[in-house]
C-alpha atoms as a PDB file:
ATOM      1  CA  UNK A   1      -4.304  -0.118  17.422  1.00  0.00           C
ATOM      2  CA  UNK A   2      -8.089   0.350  15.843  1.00  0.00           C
ATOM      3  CA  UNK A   3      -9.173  -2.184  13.135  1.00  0.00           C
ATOM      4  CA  UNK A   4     -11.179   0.782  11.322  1.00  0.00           C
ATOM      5  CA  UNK A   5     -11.250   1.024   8.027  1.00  0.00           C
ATOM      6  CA  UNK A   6     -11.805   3.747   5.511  1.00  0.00           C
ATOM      7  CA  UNK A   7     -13.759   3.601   2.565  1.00  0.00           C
ATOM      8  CA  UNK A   8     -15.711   5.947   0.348  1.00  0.00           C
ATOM      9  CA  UNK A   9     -18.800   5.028  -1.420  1.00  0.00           C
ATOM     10  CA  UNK A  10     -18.646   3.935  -4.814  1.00  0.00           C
ATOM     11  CA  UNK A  11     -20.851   3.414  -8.134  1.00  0.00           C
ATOM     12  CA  UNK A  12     -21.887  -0.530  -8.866  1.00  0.00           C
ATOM     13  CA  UNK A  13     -19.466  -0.458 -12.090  1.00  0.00           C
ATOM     14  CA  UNK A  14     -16.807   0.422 -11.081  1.00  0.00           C
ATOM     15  CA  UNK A  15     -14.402  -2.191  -9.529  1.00  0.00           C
ATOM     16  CA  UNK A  16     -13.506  -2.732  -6.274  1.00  0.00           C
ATOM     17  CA  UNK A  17     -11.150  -0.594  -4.176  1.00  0.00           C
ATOM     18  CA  UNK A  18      -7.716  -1.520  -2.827  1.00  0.00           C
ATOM     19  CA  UNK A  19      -7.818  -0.589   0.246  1.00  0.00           C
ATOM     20  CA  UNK A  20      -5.068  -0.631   3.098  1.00  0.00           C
ATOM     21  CA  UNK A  21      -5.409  -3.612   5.677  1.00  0.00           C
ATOM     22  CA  UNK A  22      -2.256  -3.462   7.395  1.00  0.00           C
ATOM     23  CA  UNK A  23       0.455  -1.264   7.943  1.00  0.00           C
ATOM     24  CA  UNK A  24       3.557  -2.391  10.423  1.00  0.00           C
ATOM     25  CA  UNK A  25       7.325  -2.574  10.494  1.00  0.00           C
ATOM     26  CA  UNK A  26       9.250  -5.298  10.107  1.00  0.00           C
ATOM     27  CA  UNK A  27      12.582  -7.404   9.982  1.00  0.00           C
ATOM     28  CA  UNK A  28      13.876  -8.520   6.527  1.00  0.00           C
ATOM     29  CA  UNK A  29      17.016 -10.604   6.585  1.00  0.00           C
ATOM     30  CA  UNK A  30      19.630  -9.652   3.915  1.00  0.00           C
ATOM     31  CA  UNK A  31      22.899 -11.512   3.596  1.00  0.00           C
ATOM     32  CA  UNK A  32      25.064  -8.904   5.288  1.00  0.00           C
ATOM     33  CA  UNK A  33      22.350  -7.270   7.615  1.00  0.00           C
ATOM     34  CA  UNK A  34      18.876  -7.226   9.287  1.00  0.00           C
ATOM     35  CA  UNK A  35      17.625  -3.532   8.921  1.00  0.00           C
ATOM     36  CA  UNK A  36      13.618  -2.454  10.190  1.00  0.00           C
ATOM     37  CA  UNK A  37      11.755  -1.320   6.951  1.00  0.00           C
ATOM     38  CA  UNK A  38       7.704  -0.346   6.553  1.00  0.00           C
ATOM     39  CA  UNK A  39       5.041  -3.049   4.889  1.00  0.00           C
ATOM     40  CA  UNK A  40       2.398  -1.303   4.027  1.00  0.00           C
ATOM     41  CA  UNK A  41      -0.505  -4.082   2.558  1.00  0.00           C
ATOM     42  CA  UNK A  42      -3.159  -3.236   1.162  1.00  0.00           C
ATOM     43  CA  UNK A  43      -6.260  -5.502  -0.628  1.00  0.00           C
ATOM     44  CA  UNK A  44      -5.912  -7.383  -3.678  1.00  0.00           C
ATOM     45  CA  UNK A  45      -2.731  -9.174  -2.027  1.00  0.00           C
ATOM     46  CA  UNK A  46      -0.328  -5.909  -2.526  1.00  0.00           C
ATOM     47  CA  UNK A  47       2.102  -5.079  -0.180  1.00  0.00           C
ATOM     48  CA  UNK A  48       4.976  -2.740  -0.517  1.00  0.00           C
ATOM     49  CA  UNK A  49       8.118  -2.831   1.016  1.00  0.00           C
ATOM     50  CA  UNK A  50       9.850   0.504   1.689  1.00  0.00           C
ATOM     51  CA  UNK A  51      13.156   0.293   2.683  1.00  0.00           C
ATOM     52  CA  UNK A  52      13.923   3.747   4.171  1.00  0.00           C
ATOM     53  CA  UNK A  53      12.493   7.036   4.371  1.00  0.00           C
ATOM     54  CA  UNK A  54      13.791   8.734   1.527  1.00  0.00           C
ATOM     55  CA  UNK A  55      11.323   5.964  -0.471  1.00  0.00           C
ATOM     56  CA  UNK A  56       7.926   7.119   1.231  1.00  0.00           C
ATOM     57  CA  UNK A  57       7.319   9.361  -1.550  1.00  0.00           C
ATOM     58  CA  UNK A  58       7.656   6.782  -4.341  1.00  0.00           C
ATOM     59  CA  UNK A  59       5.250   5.069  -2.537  1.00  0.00           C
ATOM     60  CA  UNK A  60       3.143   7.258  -2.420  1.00  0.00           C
ATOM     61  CA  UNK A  61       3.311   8.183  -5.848  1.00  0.00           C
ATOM     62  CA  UNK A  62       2.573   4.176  -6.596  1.00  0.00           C
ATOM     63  CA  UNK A  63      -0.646   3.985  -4.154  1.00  0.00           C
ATOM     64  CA  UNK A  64      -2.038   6.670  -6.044  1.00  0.00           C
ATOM     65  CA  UNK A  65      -1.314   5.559  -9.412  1.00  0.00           C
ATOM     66  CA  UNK A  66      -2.605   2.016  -8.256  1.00  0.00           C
ATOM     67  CA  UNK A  67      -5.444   3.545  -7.217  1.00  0.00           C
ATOM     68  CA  UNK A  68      -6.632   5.612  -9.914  1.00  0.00           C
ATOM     69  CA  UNK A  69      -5.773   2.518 -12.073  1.00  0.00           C
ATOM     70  CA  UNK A  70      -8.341   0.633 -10.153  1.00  0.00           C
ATOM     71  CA  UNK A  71     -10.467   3.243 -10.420  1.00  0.00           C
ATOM     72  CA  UNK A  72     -10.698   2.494 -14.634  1.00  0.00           C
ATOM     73  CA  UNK A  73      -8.185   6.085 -15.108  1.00  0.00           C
ATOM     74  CA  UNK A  74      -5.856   6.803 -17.540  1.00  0.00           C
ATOM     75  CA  UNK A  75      -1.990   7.537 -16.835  1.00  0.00           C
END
């Protein structure tokens, strides 16, 4: 897998970006089961844990909000 990174350009005030180190699958033991979910981490120590597809969007949605957050924006 590459080791590139995106990232955009951005003005001297404004803070720094989070931006997505790692994405990768793995194994979280539960009491009653071991089921495969998605880590995505990102900078700023913030990873997410998605536990099955139906959650991608929500994450999504997060990201972005995290994102624009970090970007000095409003909700």
């Amino acid at each position: 897998m590459s080791d590139k990174r995106c990232q955009t350009s951005r003005s001297a005030k404004s803070p720094p970006r989070a931006v997505c180190e790692e994405v990768n699958f793995v194994e979280v033991e539960f009491p009653h089961s071991i089921t495969p979910r998605l880590v995505i981490t990102c900078g700023e120590g913030l990873s997410l844990l998605v536990e099955h597809q139906a959650a991608i969007p929500l994450a999504v949605k997060f990201i972005t909000t995290f994102r624009a957050l970090e970007k000095g924006g409003a909700l």
